[in-house]
Protein backbone atom coordinates (compact mmCIF):
# COMPACT_ATOMS: atom_id res chain seq x y z
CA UNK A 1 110.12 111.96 119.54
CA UNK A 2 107.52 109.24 118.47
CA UNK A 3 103.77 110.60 118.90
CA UNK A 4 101.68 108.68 120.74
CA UNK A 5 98.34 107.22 119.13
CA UNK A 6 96.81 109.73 120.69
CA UNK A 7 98.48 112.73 119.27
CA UNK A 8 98.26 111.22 115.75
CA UNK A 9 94.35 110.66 115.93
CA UNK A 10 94.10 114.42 117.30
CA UNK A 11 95.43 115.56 114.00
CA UNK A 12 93.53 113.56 111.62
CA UNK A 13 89.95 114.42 110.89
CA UNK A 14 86.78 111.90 110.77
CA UNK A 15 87.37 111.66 106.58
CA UNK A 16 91.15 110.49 107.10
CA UNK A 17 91.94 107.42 106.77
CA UNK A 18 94.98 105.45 108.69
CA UNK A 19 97.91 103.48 108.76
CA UNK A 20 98.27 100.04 110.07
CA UNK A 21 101.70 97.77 110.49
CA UNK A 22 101.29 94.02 109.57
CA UNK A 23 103.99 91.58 110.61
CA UNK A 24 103.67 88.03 110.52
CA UNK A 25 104.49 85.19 112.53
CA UNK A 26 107.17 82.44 111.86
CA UNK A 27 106.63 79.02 113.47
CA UNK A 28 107.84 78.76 116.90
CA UNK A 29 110.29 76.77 118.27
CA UNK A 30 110.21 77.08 121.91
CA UNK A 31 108.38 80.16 124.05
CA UNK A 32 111.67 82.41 123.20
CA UNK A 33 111.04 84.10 119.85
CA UNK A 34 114.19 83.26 117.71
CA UNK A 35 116.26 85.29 115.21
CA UNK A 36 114.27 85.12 112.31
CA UNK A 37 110.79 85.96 114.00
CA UNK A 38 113.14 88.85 116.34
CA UNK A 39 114.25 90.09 112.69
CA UNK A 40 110.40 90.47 111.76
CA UNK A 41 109.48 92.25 114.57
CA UNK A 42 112.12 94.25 114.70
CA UNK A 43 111.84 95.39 110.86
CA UNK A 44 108.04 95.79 112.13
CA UNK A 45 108.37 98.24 115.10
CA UNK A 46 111.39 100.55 112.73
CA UNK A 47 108.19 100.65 110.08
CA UNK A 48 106.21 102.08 113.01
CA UNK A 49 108.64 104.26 114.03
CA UNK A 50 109.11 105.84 110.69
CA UNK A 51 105.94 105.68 109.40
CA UNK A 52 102.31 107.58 110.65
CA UNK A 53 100.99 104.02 111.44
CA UNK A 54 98.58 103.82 114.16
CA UNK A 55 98.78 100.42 114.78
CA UNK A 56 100.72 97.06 115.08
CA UNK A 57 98.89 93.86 114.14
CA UNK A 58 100.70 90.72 115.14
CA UNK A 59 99.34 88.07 113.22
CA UNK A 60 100.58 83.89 113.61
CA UNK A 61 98.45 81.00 115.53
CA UNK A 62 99.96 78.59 117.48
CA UNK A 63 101.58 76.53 114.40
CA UNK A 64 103.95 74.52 116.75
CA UNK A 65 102.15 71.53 118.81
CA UNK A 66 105.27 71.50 120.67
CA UNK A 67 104.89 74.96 122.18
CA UNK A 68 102.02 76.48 124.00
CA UNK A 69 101.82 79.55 122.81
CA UNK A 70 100.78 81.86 119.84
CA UNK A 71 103.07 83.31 118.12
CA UNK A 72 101.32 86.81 117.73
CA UNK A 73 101.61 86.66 121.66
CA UNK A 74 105.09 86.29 121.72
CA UNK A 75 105.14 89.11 118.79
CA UNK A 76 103.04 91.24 121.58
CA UNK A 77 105.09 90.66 124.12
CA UNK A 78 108.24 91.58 122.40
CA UNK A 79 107.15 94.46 121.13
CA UNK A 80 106.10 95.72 124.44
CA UNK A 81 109.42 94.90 125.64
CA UNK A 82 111.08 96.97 122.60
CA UNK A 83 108.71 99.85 124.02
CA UNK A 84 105.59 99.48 121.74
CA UNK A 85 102.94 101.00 123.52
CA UNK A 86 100.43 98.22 124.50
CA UNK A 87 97.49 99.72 122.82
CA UNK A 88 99.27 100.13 119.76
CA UNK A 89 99.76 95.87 119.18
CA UNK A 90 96.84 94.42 118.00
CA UNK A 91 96.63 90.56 117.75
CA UNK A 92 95.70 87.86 115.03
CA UNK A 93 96.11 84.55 116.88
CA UNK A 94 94.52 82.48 114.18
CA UNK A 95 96.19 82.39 111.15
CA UNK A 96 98.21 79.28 110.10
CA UNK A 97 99.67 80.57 107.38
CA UNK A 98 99.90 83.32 105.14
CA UNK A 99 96.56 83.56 103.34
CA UNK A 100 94.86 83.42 106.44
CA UNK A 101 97.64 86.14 107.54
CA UNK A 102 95.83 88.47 105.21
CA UNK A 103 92.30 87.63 105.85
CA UNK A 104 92.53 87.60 109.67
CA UNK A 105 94.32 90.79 109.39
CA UNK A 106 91.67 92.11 107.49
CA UNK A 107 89.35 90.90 110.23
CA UNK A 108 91.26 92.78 113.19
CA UNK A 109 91.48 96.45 110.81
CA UNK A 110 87.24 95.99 109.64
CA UNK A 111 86.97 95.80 113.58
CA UNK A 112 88.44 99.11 114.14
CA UNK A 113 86.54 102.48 114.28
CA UNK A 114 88.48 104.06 111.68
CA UNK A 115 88.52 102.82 108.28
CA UNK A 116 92.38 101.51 107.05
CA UNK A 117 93.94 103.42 103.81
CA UNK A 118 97.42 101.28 104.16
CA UNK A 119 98.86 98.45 104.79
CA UNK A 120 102.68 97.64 105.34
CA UNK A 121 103.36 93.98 105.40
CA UNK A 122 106.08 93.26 107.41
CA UNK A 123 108.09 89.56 106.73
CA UNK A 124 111.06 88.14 105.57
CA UNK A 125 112.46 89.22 101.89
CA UNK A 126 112.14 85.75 100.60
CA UNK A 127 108.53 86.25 101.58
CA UNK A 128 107.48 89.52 100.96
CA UNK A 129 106.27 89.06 97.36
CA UNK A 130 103.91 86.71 97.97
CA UNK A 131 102.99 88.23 101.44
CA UNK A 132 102.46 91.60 99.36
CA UNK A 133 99.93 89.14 96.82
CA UNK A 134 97.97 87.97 99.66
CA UNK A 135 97.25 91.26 101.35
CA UNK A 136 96.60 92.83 97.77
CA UNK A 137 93.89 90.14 97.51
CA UNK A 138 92.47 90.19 100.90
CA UNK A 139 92.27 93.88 101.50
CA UNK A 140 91.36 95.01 97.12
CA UNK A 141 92.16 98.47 95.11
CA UNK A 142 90.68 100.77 98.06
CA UNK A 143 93.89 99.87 100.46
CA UNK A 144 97.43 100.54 99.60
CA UNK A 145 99.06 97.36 100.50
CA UNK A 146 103.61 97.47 100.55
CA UNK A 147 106.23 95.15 101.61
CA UNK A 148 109.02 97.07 101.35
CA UNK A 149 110.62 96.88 104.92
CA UNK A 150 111.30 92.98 105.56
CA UNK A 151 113.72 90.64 107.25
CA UNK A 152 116.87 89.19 105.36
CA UNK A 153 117.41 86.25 106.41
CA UNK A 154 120.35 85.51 104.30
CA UNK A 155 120.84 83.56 100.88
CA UNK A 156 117.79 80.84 100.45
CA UNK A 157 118.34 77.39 99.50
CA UNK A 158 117.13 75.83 96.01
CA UNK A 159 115.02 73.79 98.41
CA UNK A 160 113.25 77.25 99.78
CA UNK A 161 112.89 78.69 96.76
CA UNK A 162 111.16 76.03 95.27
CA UNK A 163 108.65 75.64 98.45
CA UNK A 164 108.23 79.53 97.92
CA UNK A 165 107.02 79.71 94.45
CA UNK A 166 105.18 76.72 94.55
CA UNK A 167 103.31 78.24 97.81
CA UNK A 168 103.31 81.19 95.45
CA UNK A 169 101.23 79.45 92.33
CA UNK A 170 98.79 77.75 94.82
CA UNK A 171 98.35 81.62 96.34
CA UNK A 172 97.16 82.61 92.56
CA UNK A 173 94.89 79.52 92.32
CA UNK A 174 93.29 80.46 95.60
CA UNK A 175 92.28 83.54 95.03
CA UNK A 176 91.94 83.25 91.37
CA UNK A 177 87.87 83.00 91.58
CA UNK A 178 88.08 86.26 94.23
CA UNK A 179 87.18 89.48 93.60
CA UNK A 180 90.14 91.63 95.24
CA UNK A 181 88.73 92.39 98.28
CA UNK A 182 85.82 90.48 99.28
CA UNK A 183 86.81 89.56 102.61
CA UNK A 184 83.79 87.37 102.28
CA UNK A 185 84.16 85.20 99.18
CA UNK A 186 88.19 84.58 101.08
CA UNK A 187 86.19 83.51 104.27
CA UNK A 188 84.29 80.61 101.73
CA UNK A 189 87.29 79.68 99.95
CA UNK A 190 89.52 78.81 103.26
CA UNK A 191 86.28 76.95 104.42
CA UNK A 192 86.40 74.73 101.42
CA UNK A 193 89.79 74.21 100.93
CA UNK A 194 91.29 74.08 104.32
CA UNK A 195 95.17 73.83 104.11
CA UNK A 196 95.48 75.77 100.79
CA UNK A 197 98.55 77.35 101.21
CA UNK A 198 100.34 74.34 102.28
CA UNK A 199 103.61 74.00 101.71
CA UNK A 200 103.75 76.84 102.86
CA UNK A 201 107.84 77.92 103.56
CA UNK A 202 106.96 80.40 105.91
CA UNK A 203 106.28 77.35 108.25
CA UNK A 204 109.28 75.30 108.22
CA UNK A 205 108.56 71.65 108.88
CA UNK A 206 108.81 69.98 112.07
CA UNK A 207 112.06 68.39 112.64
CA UNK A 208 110.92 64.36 111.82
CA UNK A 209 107.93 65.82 109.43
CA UNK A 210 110.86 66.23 106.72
C-alpha cells in the first residue's frame, strides 16, 4: 500500500532531507493530453509509486497558442485522475522549455518547507540526457539529480536527433558561465538571452512553422 505524504513526513526527522518527482511537459495539441505527454506522466506517477518521493512537480507553460491551457494543468489533472493525491502535484506553469524546466522547478522545491536531497527527472528517453544536464545545473552538487525512468517514444528520426544535440550544445553554452547551482546567476542568464534553448525538440513545431 502507497503511504500517504503524511505517513512519510511522520517518519523523517527535521535533518532529513526529501524526495521530489519532476516530469515535464510536451507541447499540447488540443486540451486532451496525448500519448507521448500520457507516457510522461505515466512513467512519472510509477517513479512515485516506487520511490519515497514526497512530491510531484508538473512543470510545462502553455507552449501551444492554439490551446488554452497549461500543460502542467493538464499533467495535474491527469494525475489526479490516475489517483495522485492532490496535495502531492505541485505545478510549474511557466516554463517554455527545458532550461526553464529546471529553474522553475527549482523555484517550486526552494518554496517548500523542507529542503530537497533528490531529484528524478521524468521525460522521454530521447530527452533525458539533456533533461538530466539541465537539472544538474539548476539544482548543483548538494542535490542528487537522475533520469533513469523516462518515456520511449520509439526510434527518433535523423531530423530529431539532430534538433536534440544541437538543443544539447546550446544547453552547455548556457550554462557554461554558471556556477552549478546558483539558481540566481540561471535567473540572469534566461533574462538576457530569452529563447536560449530554442530549437528545442521537446517542443515540436507548429504544423505550418516547419
Amino acid at each position: 500500500m502507497t503511504r500517504t505524504a503524511e505517513d512519510r513526513r511522520a517518519s523523517r526527522t527535521d535533518a532529513e532531507t526529501i524526495r521530489v518527482v519532476a516530469a515535464l511537459g510536451h507541447q499540447l495539441q488540443s486540451t486532451e493530453i496525448h500519448d507521448a505527454l500520457a507516457g510522461r506522466m505515466d512513467a512519472a506517477i510509477d517513479a512515485l509509486d516506487e520511490t519515497d518521493a514526497e512530491y510531484l512537480v508538473v512543470s510545462g507553460a502553455a507552449t501551444n497558442p492554439a490551446v488554452d491551457l497549461t500543460e502542467a494543468e493538464l499533467m495535474r489533472r491527469y494525475a489526479v485522475e490516475r489517483g495522485v493525491d492532490p496535495d502531492r502535484v505541485l505545478l510549474d506553469p511557466d516554463a517554455d522549455d527545458t532550461i526553464e524546466n529546471g529553474f522553475y522547478v527549482r523555484r517550486v522545491v526552494d518554496a517548500l518547507d523542507r529542503r530537497v536531497g533528490a531529484v528524478s527527472v521524468v521525460t522521454s528517453c530521447y530527452h533525458a540526457e539533456r533533461a538530466a544536464y539541465i537539472f544538474e545545473q539548476c539544482f548543483g552538487d548538494a542535490v542528487d539529480v537522475d533520469a533513469e525512468r523516462c518515456h520511449d517514444e520509439g526510434a527518433t528520426d535523423r531530423r530529431r536527433r539532430e534538433a536534440e544535440r544541437e538543443s544539447f550544445r546550446r544547453a552547455r553554452e548556457f550554462f557554461d558561465p554558471i556556477t552549478p547551482g546558483d539558481v540566481d546567476a540561471v535567473r540572469r542568464r534566461l533574462a538576457e538571452t530569452e529563447g536560449y534553448d530554442a530549437p528545442d525538440c521537446n517542443r515540436p513545431a507548429l504544423p505550418g512553422d516547419e
